[in-house]
C-alpha atoms as a PDB file:
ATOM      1  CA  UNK A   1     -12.860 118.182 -40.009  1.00  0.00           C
ATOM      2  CA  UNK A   2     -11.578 118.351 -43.652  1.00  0.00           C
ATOM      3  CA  UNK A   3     -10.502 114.858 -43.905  1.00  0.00           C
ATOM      4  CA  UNK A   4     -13.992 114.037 -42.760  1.00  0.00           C
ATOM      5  CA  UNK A   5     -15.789 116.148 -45.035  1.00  0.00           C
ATOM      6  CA  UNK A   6     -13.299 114.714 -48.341  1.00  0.00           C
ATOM      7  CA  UNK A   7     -14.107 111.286 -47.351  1.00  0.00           C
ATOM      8  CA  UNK A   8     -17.478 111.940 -46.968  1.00  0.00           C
ATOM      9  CA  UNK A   9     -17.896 113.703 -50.425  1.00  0.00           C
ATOM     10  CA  UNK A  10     -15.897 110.983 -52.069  1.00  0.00           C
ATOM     11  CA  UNK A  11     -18.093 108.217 -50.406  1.00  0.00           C
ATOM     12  CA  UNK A  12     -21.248 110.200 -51.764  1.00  0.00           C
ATOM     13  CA  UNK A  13     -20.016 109.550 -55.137  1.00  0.00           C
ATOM     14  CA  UNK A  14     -19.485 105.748 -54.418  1.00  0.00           C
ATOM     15  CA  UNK A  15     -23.784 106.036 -53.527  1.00  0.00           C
ATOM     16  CA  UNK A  16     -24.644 107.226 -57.091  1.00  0.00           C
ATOM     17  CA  UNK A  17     -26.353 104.642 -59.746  1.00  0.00           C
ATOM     18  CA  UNK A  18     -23.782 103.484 -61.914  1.00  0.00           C
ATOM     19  CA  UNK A  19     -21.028 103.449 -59.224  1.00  0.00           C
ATOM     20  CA  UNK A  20     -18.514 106.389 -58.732  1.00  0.00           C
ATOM     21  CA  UNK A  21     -17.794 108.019 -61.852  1.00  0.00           C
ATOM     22  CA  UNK A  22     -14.261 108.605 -60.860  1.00  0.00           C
ATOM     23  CA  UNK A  23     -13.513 104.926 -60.980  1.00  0.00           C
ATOM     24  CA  UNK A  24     -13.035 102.640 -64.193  1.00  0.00           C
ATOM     25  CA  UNK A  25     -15.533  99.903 -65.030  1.00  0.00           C
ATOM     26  CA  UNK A  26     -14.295  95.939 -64.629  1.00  0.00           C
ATOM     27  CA  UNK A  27     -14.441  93.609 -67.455  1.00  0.00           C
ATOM     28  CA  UNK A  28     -18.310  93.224 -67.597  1.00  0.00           C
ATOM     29  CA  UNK A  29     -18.853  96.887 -67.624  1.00  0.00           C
ATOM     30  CA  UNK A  30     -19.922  96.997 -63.915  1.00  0.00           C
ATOM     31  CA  UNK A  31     -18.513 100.084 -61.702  1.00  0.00           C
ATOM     32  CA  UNK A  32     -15.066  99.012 -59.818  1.00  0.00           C
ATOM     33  CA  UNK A  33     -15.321  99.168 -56.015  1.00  0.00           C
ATOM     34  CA  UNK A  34     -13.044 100.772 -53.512  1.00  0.00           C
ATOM     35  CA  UNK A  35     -11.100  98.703 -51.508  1.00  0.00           C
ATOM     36  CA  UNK A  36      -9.009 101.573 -49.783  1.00  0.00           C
ATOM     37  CA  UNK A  37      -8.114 105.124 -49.510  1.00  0.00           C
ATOM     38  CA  UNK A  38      -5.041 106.759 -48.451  1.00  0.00           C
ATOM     39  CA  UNK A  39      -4.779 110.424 -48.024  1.00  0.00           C
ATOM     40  CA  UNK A  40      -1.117 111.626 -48.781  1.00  0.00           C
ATOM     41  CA  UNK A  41      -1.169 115.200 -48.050  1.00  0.00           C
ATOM     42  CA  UNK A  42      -3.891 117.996 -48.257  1.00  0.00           C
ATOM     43  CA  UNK A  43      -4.268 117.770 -52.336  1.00  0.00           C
ATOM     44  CA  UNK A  44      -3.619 114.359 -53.295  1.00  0.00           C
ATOM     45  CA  UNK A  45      -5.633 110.740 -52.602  1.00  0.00           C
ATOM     46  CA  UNK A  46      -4.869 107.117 -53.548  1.00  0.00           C
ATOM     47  CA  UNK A  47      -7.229 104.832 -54.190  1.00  0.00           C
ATOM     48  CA  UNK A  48      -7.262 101.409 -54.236  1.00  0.00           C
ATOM     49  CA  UNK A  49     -10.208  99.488 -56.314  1.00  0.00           C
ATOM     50  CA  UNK A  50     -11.370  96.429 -57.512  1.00  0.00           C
ATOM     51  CA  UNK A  51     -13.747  94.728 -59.958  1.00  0.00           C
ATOM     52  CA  UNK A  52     -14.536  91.400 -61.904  1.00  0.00           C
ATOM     53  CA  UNK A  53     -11.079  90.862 -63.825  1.00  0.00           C
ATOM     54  CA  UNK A  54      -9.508  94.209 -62.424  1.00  0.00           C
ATOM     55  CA  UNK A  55      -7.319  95.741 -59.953  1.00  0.00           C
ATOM     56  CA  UNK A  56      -5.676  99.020 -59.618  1.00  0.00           C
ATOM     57  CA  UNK A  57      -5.244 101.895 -57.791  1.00  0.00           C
ATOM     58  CA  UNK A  58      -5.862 105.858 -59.164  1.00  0.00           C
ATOM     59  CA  UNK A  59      -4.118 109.326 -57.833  1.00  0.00           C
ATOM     60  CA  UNK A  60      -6.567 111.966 -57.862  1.00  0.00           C
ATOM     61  CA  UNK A  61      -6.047 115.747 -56.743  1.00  0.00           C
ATOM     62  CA  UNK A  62      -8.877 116.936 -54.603  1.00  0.00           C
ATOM     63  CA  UNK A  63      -9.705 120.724 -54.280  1.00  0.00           C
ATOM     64  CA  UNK A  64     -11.301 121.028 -50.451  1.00  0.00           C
ATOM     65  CA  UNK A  65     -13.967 123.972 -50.094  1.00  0.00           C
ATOM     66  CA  UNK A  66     -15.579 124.063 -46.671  1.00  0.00           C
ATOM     67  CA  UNK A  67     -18.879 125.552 -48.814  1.00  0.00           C
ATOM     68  CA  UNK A  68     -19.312 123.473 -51.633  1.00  0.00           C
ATOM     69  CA  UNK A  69     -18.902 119.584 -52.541  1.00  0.00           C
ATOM     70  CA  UNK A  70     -15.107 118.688 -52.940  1.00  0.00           C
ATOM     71  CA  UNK A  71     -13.787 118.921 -56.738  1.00  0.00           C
ATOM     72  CA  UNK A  72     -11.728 115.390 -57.373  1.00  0.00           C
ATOM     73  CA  UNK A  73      -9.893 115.026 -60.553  1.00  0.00           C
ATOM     74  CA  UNK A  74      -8.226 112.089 -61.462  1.00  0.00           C
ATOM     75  CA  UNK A  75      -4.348 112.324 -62.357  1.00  0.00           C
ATOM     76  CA  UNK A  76      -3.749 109.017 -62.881  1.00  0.00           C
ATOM     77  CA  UNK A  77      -4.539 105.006 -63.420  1.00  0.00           C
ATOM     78  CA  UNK A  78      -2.218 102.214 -62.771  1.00  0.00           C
ATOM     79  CA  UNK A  79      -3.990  98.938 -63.389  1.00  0.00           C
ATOM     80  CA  UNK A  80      -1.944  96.133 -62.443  1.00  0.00           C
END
């Protein structure tokens, strides 16, 4: 149930205009997609993305709350 409801909050963010905020832009300024996600543990994520001219993956902390939307912050960016 709280996998389900981080994937679903971080898939809500891939809906918005403009892409997911969380993920960088390729090399026309378009939003990166996500190719995969791999949940490590209860606090961190990995994310694999892609774009036009870009690859990479990010390691973001998540903060679950069964009441509100799930806080993500991005740790870090390795673009390879």
């Amino acid at each position: 149930v709280v996998m389900a409801k981080v994937v679903k909050d971080f898939t809500t963010l891939n809906q918005q205009d403009g892409g997911n905020p969380l993920l960088p832009v390729d090399t026309n300024g378009n939003s990166t997609k996500v190719n995969k996600m791999s949940v490590l543990n209860h606090k961190w994520l990995i994310i694999d993305f892609f774009g036009e001219g870009i690859v990479g993956e990010l390691i973001i902390m998540y903060e679950y709350n069964p009441d509100t939307t799930t806080k993500f912050t991005v740790l870090d960016t390795v673009i390879y």
